[in-house]
Structure formats: structure tokens, C-alpha cells
PDB file of N, CA and C in Angstrom:
ATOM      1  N   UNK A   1       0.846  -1.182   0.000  1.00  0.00           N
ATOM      2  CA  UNK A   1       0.000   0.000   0.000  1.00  0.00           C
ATOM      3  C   UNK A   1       0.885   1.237   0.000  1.00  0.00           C
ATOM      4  N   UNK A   2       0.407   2.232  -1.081  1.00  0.00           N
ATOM      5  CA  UNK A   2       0.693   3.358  -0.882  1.00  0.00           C
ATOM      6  C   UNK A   2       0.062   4.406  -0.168  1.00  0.00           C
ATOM      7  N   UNK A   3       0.955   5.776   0.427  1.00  0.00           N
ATOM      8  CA  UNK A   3      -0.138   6.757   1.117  1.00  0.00           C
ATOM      9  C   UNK A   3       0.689   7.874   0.565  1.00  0.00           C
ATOM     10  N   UNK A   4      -0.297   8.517  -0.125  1.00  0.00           N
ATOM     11  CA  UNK A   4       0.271   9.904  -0.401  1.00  0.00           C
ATOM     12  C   UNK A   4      -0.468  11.253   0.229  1.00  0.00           C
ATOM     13  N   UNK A   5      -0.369  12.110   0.420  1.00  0.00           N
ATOM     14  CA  UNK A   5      -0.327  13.339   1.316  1.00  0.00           C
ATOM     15  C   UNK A   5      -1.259  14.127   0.044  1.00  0.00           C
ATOM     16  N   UNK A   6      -2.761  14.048  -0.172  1.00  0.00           N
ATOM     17  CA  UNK A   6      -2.986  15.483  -1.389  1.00  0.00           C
ATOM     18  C   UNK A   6      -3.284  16.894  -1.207  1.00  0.00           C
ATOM     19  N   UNK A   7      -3.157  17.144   0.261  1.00  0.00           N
ATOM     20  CA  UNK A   7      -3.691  18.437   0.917  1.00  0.00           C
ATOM     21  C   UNK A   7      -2.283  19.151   1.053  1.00  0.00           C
ATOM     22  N   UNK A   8      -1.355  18.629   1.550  1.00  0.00           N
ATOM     23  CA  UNK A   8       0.057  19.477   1.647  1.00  0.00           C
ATOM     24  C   UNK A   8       1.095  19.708   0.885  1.00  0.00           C
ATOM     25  N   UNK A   9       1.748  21.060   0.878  1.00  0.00           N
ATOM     26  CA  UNK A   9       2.533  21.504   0.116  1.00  0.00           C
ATOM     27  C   UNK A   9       2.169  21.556  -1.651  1.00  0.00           C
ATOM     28  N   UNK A  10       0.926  22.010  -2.086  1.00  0.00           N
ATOM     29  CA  UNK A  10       1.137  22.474  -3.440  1.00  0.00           C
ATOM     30  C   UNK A  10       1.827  22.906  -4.556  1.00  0.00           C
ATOM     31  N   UNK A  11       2.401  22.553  -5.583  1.00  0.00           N
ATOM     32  CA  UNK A  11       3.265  23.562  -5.808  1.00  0.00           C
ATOM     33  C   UNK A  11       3.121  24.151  -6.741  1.00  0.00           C
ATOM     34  N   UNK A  12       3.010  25.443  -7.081  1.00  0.00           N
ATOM     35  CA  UNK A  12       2.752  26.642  -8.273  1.00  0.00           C
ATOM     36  C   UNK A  12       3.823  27.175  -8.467  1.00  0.00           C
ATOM     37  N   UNK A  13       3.507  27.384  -9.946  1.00  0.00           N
ATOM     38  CA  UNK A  13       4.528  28.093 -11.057  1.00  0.00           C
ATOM     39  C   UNK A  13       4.022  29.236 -11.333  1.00  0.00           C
ATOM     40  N   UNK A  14       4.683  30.402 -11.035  1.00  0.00           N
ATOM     41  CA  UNK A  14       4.347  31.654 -11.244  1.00  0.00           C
ATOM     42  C   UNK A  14       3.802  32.009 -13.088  1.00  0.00           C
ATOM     43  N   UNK A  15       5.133  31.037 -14.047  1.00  0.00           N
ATOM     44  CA  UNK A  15       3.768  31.395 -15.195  1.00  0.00           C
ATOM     45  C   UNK A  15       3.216  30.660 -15.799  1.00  0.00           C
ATOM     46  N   UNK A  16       2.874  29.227 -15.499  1.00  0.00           N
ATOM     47  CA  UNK A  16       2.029  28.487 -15.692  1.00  0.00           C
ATOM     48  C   UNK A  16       1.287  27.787 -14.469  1.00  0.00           C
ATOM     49  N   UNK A  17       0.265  26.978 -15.074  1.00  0.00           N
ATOM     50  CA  UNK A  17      -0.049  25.957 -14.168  1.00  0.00           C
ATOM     51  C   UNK A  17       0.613  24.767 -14.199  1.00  0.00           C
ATOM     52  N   UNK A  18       0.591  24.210 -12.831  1.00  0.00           N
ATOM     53  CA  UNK A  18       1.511  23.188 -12.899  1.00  0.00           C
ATOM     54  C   UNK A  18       1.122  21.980 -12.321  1.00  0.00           C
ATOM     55  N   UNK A  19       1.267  20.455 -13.386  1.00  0.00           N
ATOM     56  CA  UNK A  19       1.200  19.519 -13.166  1.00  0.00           C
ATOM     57  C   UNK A  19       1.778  18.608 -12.186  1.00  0.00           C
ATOM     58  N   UNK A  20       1.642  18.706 -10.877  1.00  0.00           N
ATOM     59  CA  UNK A  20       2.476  17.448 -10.522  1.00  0.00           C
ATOM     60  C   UNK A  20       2.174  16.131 -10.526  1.00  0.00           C
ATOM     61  N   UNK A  21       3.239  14.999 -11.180  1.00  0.00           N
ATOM     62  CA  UNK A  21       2.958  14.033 -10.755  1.00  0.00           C
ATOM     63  C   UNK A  21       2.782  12.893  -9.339  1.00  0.00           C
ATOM     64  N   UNK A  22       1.714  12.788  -8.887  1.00  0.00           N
ATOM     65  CA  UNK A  22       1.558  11.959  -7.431  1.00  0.00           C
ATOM     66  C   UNK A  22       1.733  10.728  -8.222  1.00  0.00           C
ATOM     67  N   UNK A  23       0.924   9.979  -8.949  1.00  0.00           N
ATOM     68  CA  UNK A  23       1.502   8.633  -9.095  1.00  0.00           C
ATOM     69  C   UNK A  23       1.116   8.505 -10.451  1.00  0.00           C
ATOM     70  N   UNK A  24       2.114   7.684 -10.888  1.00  0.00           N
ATOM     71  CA  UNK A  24       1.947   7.330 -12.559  1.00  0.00           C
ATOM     72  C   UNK A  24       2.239   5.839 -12.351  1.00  0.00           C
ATOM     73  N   UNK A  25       1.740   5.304 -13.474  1.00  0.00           N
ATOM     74  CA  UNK A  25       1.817   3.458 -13.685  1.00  0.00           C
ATOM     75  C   UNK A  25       1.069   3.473 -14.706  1.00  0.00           C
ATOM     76  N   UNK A  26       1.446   1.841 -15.617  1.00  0.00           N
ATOM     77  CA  UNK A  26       1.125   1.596 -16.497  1.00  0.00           C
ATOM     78  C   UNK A  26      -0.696   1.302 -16.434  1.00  0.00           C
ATOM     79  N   UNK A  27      -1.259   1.612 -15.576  1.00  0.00           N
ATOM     80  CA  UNK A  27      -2.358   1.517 -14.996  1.00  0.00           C
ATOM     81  C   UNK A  27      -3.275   2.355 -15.122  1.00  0.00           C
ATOM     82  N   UNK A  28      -2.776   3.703 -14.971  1.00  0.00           N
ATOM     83  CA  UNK A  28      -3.188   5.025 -14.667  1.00  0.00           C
ATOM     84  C   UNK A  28      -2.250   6.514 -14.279  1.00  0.00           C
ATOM     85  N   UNK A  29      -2.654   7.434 -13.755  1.00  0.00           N
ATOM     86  CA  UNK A  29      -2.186   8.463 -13.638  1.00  0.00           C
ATOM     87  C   UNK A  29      -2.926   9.538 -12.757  1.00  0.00           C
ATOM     88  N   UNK A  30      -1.839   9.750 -11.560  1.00  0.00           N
ATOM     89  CA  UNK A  30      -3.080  10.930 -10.639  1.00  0.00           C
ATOM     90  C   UNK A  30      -2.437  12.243 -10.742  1.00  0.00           C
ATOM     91  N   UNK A  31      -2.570  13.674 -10.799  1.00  0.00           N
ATOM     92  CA  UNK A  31      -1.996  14.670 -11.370  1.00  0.00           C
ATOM     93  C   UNK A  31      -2.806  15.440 -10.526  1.00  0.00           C
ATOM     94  N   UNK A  32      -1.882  15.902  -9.300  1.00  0.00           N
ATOM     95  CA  UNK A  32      -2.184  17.519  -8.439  1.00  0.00           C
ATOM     96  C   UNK A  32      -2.267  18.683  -9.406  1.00  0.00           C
ATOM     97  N   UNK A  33      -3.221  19.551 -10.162  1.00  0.00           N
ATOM     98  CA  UNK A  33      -2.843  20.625 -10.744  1.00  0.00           C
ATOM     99  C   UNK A  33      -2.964  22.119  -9.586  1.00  0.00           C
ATOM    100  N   UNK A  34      -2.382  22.530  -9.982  1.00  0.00           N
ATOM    101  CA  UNK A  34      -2.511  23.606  -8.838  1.00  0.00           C
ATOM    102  C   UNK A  34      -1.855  25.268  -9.900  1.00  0.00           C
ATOM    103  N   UNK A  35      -3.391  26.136  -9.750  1.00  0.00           N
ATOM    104  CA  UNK A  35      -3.234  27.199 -10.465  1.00  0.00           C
ATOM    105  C   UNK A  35      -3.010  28.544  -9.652  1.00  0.00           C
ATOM    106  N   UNK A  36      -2.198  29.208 -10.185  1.00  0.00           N
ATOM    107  CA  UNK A  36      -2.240  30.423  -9.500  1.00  0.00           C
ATOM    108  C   UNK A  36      -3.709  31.506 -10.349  1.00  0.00           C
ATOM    109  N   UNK A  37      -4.110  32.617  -9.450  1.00  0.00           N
ATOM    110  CA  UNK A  37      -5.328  33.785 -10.074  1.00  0.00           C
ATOM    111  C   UNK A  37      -4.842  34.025 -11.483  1.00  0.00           C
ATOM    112  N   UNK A  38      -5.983  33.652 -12.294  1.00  0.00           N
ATOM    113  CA  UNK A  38      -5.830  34.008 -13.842  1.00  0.00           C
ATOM    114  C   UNK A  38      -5.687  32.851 -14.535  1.00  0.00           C
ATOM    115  N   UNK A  39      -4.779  31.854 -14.145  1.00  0.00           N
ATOM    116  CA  UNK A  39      -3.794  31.147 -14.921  1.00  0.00           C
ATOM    117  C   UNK A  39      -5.246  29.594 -15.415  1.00  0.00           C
ATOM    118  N   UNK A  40      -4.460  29.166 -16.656  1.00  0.00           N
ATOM    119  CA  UNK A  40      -5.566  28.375 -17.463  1.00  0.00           C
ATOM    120  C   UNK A  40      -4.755  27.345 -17.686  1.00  0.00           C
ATOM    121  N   UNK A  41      -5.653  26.157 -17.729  1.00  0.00           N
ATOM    122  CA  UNK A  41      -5.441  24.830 -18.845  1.00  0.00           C
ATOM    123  C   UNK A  41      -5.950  25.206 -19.615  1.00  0.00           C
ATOM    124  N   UNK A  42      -5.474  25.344 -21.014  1.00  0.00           N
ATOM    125  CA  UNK A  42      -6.127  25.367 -22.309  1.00  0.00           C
ATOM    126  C   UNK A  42      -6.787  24.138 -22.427  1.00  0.00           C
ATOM    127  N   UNK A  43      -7.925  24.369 -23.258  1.00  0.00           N
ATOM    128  CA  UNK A  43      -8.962  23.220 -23.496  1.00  0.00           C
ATOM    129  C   UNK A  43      -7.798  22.360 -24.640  1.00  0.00           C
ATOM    130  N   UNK A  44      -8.597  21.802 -23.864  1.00  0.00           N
ATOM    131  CA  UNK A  44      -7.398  19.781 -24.806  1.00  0.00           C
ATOM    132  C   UNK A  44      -8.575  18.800 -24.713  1.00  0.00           C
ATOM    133  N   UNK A  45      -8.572  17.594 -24.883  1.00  0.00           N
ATOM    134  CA  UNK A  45      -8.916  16.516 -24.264  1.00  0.00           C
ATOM    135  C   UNK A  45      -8.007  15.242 -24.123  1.00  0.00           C
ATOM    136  N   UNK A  46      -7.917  13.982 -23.611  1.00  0.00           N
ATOM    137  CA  UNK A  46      -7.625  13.104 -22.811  1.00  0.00           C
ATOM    138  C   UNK A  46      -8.241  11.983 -24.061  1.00  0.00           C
ATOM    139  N   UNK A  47      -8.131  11.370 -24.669  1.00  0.00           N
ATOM    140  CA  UNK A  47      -8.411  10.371 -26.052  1.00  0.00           C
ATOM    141  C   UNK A  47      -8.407   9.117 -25.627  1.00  0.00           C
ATOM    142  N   UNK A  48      -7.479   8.847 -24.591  1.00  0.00           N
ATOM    143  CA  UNK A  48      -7.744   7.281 -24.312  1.00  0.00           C
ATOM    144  C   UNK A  48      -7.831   7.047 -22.699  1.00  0.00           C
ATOM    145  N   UNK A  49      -8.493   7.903 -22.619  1.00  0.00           N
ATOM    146  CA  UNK A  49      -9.048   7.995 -21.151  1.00  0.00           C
ATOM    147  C   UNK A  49     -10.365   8.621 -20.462  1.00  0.00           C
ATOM    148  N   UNK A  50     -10.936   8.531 -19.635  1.00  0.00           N
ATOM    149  CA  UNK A  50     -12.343   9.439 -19.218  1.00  0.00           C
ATOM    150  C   UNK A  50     -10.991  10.365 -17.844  1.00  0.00           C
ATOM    151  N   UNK A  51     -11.726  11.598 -18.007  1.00  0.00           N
ATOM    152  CA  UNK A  51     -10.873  12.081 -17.016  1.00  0.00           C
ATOM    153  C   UNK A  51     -11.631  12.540 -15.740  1.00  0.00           C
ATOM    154  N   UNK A  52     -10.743  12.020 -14.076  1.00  0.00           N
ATOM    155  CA  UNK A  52     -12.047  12.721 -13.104  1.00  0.00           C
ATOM    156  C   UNK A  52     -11.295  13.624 -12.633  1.00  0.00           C
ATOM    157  N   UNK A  53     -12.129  14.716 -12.312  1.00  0.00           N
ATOM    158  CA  UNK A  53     -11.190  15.737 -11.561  1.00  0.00           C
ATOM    159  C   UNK A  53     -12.129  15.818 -10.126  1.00  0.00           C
ATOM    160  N   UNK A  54     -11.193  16.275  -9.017  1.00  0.00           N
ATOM    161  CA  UNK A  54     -11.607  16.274  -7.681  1.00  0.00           C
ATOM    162  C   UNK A  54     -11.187  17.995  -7.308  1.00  0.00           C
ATOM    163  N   UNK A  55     -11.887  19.027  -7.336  1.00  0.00           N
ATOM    164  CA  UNK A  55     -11.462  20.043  -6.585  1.00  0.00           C
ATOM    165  C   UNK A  55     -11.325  19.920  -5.463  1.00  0.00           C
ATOM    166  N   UNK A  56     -10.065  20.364  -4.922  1.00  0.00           N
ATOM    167  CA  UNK A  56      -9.243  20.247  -3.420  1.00  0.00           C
ATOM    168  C   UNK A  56      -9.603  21.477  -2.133  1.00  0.00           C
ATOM    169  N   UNK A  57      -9.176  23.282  -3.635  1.00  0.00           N
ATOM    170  CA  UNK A  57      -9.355  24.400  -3.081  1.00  0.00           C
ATOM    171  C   UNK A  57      -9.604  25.132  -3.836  1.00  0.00           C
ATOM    172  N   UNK A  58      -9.908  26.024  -3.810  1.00  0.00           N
ATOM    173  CA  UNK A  58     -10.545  27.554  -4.777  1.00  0.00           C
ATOM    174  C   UNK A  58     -11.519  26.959  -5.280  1.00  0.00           C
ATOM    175  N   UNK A  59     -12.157  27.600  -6.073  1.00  0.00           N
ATOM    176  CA  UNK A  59     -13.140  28.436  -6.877  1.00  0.00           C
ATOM    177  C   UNK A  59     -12.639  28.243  -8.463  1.00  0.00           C
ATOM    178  N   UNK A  60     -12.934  27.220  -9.000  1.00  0.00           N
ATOM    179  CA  UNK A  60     -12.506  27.432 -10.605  1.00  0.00           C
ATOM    180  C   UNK A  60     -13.748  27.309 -11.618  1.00  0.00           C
ATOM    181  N   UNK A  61     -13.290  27.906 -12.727  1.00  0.00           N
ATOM    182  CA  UNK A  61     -14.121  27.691 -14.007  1.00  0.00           C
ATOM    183  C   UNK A  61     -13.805  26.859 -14.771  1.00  0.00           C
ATOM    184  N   UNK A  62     -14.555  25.456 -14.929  1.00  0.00           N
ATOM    185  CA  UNK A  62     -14.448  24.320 -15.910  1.00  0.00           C
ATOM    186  C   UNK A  62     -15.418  24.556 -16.812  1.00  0.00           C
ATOM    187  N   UNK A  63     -14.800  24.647 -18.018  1.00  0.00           N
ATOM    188  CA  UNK A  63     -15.790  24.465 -19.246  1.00  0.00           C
ATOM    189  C   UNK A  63     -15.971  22.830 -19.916  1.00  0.00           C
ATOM    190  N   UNK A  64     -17.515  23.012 -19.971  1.00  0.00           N
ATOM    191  CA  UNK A  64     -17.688  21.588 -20.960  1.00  0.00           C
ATOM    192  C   UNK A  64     -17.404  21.758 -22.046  1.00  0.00           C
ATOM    193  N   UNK A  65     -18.027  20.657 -22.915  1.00  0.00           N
ATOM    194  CA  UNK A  65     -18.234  20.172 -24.324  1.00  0.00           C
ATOM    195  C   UNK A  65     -18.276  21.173 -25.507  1.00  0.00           C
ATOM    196  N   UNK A  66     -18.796  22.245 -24.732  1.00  0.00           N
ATOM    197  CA  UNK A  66     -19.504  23.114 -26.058  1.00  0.00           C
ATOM    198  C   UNK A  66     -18.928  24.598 -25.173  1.00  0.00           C
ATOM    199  N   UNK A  67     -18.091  24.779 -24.824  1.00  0.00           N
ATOM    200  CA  UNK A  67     -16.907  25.685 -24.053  1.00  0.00           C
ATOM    201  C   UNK A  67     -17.443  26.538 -22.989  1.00  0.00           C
ATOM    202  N   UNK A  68     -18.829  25.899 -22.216  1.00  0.00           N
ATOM    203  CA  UNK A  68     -19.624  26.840 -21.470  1.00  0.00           C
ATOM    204  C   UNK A  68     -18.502  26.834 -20.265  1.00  0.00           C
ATOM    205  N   UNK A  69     -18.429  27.787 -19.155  1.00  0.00           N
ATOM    206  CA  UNK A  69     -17.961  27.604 -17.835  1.00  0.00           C
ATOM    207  C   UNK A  69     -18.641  27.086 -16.773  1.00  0.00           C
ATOM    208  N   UNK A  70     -18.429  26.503 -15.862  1.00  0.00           N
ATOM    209  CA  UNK A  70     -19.457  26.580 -14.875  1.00  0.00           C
ATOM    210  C   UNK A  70     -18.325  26.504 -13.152  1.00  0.00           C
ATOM    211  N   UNK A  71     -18.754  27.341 -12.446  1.00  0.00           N
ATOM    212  CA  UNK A  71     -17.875  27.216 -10.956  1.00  0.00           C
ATOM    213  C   UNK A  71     -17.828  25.797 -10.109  1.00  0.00           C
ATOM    214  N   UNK A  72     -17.279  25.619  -9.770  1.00  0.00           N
ATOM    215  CA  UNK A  72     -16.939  24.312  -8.631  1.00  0.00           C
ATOM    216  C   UNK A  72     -16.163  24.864  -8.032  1.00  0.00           C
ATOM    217  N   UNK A  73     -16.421  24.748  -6.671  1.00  0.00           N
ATOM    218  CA  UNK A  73     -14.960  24.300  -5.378  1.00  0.00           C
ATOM    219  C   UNK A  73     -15.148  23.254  -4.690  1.00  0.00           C
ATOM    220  N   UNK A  74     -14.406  23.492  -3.801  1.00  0.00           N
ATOM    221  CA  UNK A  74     -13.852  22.332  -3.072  1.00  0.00           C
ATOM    222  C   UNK A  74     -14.917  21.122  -2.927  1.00  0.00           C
ATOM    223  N   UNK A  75     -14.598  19.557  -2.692  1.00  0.00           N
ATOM    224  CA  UNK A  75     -15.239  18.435  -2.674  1.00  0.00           C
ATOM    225  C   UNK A  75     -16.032  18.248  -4.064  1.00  0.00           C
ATOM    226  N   UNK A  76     -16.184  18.551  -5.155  1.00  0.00           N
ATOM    227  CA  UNK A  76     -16.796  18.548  -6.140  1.00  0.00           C
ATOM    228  C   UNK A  76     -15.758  17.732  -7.140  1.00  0.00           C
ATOM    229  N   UNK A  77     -16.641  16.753  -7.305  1.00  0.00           N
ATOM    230  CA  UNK A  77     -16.034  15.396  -8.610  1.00  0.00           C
ATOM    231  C   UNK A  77     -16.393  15.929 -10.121  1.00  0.00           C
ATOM    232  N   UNK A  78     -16.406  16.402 -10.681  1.00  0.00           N
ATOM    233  CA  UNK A  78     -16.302  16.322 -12.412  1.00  0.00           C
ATOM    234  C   UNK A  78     -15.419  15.043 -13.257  1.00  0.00           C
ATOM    235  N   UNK A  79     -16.858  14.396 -14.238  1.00  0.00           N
ATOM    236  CA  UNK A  79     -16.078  13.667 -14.886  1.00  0.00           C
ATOM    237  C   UNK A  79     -16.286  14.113 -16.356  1.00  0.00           C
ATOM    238  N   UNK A  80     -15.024  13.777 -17.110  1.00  0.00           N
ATOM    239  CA  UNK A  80     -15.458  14.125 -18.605  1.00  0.00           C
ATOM    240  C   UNK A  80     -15.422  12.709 -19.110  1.00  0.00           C
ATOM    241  N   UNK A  81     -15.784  12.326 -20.246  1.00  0.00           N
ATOM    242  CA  UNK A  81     -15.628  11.122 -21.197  1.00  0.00           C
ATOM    243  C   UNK A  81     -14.703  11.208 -22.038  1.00  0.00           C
ATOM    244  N   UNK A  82     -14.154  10.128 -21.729  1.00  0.00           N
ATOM    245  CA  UNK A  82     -12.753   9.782 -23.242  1.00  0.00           C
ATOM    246  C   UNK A  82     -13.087  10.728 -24.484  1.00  0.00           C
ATOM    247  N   UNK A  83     -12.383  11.534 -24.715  1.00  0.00           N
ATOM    248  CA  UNK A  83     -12.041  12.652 -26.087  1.00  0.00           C
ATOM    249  C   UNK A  83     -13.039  13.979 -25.899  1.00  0.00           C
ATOM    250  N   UNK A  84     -13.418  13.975 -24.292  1.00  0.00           N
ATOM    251  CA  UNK A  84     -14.252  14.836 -24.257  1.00  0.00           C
ATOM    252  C   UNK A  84     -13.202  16.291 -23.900  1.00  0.00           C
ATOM    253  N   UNK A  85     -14.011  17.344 -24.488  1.00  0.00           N
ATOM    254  CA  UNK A  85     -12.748  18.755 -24.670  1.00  0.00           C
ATOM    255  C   UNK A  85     -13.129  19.134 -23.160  1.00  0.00           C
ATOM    256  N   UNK A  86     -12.317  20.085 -22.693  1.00  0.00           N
ATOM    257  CA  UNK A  86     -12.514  20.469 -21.475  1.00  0.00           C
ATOM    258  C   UNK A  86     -11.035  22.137 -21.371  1.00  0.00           C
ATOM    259  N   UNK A  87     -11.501  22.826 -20.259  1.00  0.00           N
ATOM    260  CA  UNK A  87     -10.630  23.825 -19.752  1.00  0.00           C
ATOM    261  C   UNK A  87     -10.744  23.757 -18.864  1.00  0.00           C
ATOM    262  N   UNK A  88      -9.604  24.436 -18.002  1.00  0.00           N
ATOM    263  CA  UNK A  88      -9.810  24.694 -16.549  1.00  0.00           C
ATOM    264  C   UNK A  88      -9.113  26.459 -16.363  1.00  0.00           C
ATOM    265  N   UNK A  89      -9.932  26.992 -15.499  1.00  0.00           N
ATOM    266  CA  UNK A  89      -9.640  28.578 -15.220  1.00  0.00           C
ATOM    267  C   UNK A  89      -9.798  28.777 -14.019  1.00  0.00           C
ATOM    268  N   UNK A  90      -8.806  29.429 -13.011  1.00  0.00           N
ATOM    269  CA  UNK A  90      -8.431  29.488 -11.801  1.00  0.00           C
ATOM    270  C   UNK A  90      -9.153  31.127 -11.535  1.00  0.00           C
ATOM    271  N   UNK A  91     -10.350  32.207 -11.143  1.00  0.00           N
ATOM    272  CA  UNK A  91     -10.442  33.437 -11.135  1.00  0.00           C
ATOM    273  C   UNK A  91      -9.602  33.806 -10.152  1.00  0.00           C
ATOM    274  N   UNK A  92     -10.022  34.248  -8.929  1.00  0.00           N
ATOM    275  CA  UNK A  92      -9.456  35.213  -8.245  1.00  0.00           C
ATOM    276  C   UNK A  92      -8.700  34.500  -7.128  1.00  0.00           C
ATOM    277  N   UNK A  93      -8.185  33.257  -7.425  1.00  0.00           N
ATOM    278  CA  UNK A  93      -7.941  32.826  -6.096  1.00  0.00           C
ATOM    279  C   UNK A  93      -6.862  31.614  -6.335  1.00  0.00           C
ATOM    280  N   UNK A  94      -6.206  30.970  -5.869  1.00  0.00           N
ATOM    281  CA  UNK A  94      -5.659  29.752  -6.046  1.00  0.00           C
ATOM    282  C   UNK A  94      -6.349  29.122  -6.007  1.00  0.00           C
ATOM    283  N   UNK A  95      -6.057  27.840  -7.024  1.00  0.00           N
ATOM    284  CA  UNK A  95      -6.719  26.615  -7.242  1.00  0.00           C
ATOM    285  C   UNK A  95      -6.204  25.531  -7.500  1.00  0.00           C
ATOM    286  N   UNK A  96      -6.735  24.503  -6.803  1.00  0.00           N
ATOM    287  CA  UNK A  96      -5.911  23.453  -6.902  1.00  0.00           C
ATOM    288  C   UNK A  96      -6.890  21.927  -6.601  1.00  0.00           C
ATOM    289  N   UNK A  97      -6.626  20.850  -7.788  1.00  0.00           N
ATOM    290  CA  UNK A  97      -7.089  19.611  -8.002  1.00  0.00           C
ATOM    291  C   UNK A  97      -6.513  18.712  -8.249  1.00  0.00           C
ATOM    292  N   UNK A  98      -7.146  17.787  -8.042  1.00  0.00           N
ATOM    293  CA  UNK A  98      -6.894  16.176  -8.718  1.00  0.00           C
ATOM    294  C   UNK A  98      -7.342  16.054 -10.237  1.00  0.00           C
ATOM    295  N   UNK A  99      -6.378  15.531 -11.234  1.00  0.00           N
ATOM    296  CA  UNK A  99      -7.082  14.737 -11.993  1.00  0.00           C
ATOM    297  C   UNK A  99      -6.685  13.233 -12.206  1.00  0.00           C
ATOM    298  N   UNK A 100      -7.673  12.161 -12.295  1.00  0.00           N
ATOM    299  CA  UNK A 100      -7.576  10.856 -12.699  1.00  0.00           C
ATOM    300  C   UNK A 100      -7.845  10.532 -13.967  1.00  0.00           C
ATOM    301  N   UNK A 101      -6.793   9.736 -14.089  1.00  0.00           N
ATOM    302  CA  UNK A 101      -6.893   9.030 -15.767  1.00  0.00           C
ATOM    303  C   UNK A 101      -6.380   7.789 -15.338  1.00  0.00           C
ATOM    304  N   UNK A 102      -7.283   6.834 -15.984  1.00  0.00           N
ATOM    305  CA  UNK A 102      -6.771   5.138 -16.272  1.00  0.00           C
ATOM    306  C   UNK A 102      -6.710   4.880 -17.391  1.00  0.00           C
ATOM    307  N   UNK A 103      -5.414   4.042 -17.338  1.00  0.00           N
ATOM    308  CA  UNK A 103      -5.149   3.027 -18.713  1.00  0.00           C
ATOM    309  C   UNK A 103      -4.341   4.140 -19.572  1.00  0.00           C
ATOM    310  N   UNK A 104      -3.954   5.463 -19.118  1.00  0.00           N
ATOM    311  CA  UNK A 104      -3.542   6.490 -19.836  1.00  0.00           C
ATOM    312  C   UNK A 104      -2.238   6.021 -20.172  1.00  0.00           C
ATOM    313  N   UNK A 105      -1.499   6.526 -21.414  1.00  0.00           N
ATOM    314  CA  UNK A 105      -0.660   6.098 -21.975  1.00  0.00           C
ATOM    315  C   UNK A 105       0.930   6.707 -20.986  1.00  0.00           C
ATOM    316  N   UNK A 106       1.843   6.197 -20.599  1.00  0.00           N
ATOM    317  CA  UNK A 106       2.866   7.056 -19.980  1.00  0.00           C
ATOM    318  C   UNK A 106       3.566   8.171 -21.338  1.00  0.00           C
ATOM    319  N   UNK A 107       3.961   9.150 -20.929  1.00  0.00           N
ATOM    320  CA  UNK A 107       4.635   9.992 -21.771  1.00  0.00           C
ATOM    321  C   UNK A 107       5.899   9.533 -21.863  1.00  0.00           C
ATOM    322  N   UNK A 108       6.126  10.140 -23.274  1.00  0.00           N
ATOM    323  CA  UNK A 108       7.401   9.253 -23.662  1.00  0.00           C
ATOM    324  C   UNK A 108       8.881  10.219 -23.396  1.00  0.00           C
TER     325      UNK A 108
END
């Protein structure tokens, strides 16, 4: 068994957002993102994966399918579907989540 820590020590990049990796395996992939005020994931999507995200802290704007926004904070699960588009936008505050992906491919 593993135990990892997802509440402590965040870490942000003054000019991006930043991915950390908590655990990767040929299995899956768990990814702390943590945004500073302003700062964006450009909309992408995830192709061989459904992606869940877990807000941790702040106040962010996730856009769906069709690029609407909508607010979530903290304790709030969002899932998208395999090749589904998505953004993430941090407003006035730090922000910081989980995302899950299985079966995701490791980067090369």
C-alpha cells in the first residue's frame, strides 16, 4: 500500500499551471494541478481515457463540451468522457485539483 499526502505543500509556477505528478503506472495516472489567479489549462482533451477531476481548493471555471464555464470548489467530482474537450480557469484565487486518468498512456 501506498499513502500519499494530497492536501500538503502544493506547488505553483508563477507562469504556468503546474502539473504534478503523485503517481503514474502503467495503470493510470493521478496529477495535483494547482493554479495560481488568472492562470488556465487550455482546453485539450484526454483520447484514451475518461478524465475525473476532484477540486481540493478555490473556486474554478471548468468548461464543458460546447466551451460553457461553470464554478466548482472544493469536494466537487467532475467527470469528462474519453475525447471529451474540457478547460480549466483558476479566477481570483488559487486553485488546486486532482485529476484521474486510467489506462492512460505514460509519456514518452
Amino acid at each position: 500500500m501506498q499513502s500519499l499526502s494530497i492536501h500538503e505543500n502544493p506547488v505553483f509556477h508563477d507562469a504556468n499551471p503546474y502539473a504534478e505528478p503523485l503517481f503514474v503506472a502503467p495503470t493510470g495516472r493521478i496529477l495535483r494541478f494547482a493554479l495560481r489567479p488568472g492562470q488556465t489549462v487550455r482546453e485539450h482533451t484526454a483520447p484514451n481515457s475518461p478524465v475525473y477531476l476532484v477540486t481540493l481548493q478555490g473556486i474554478g471555471l471548468f468548461s464543458d463540451e460546447n466551451g460553457e464555464e461553470h464554478r466548482f470548489g472544493p469536494g466537487t467530482l467532475l467527470i469528462y468522457d474519453v475525447g471529451e474537450r474540457h478547460a480549466i480557469r483558476a479566477e481570483d484565487e488559487e486553485l488546486v485539483f486532482l485529476a484521474f486518468l486510467h489506462g492512460a498512456p505514460l509519456a514518452a
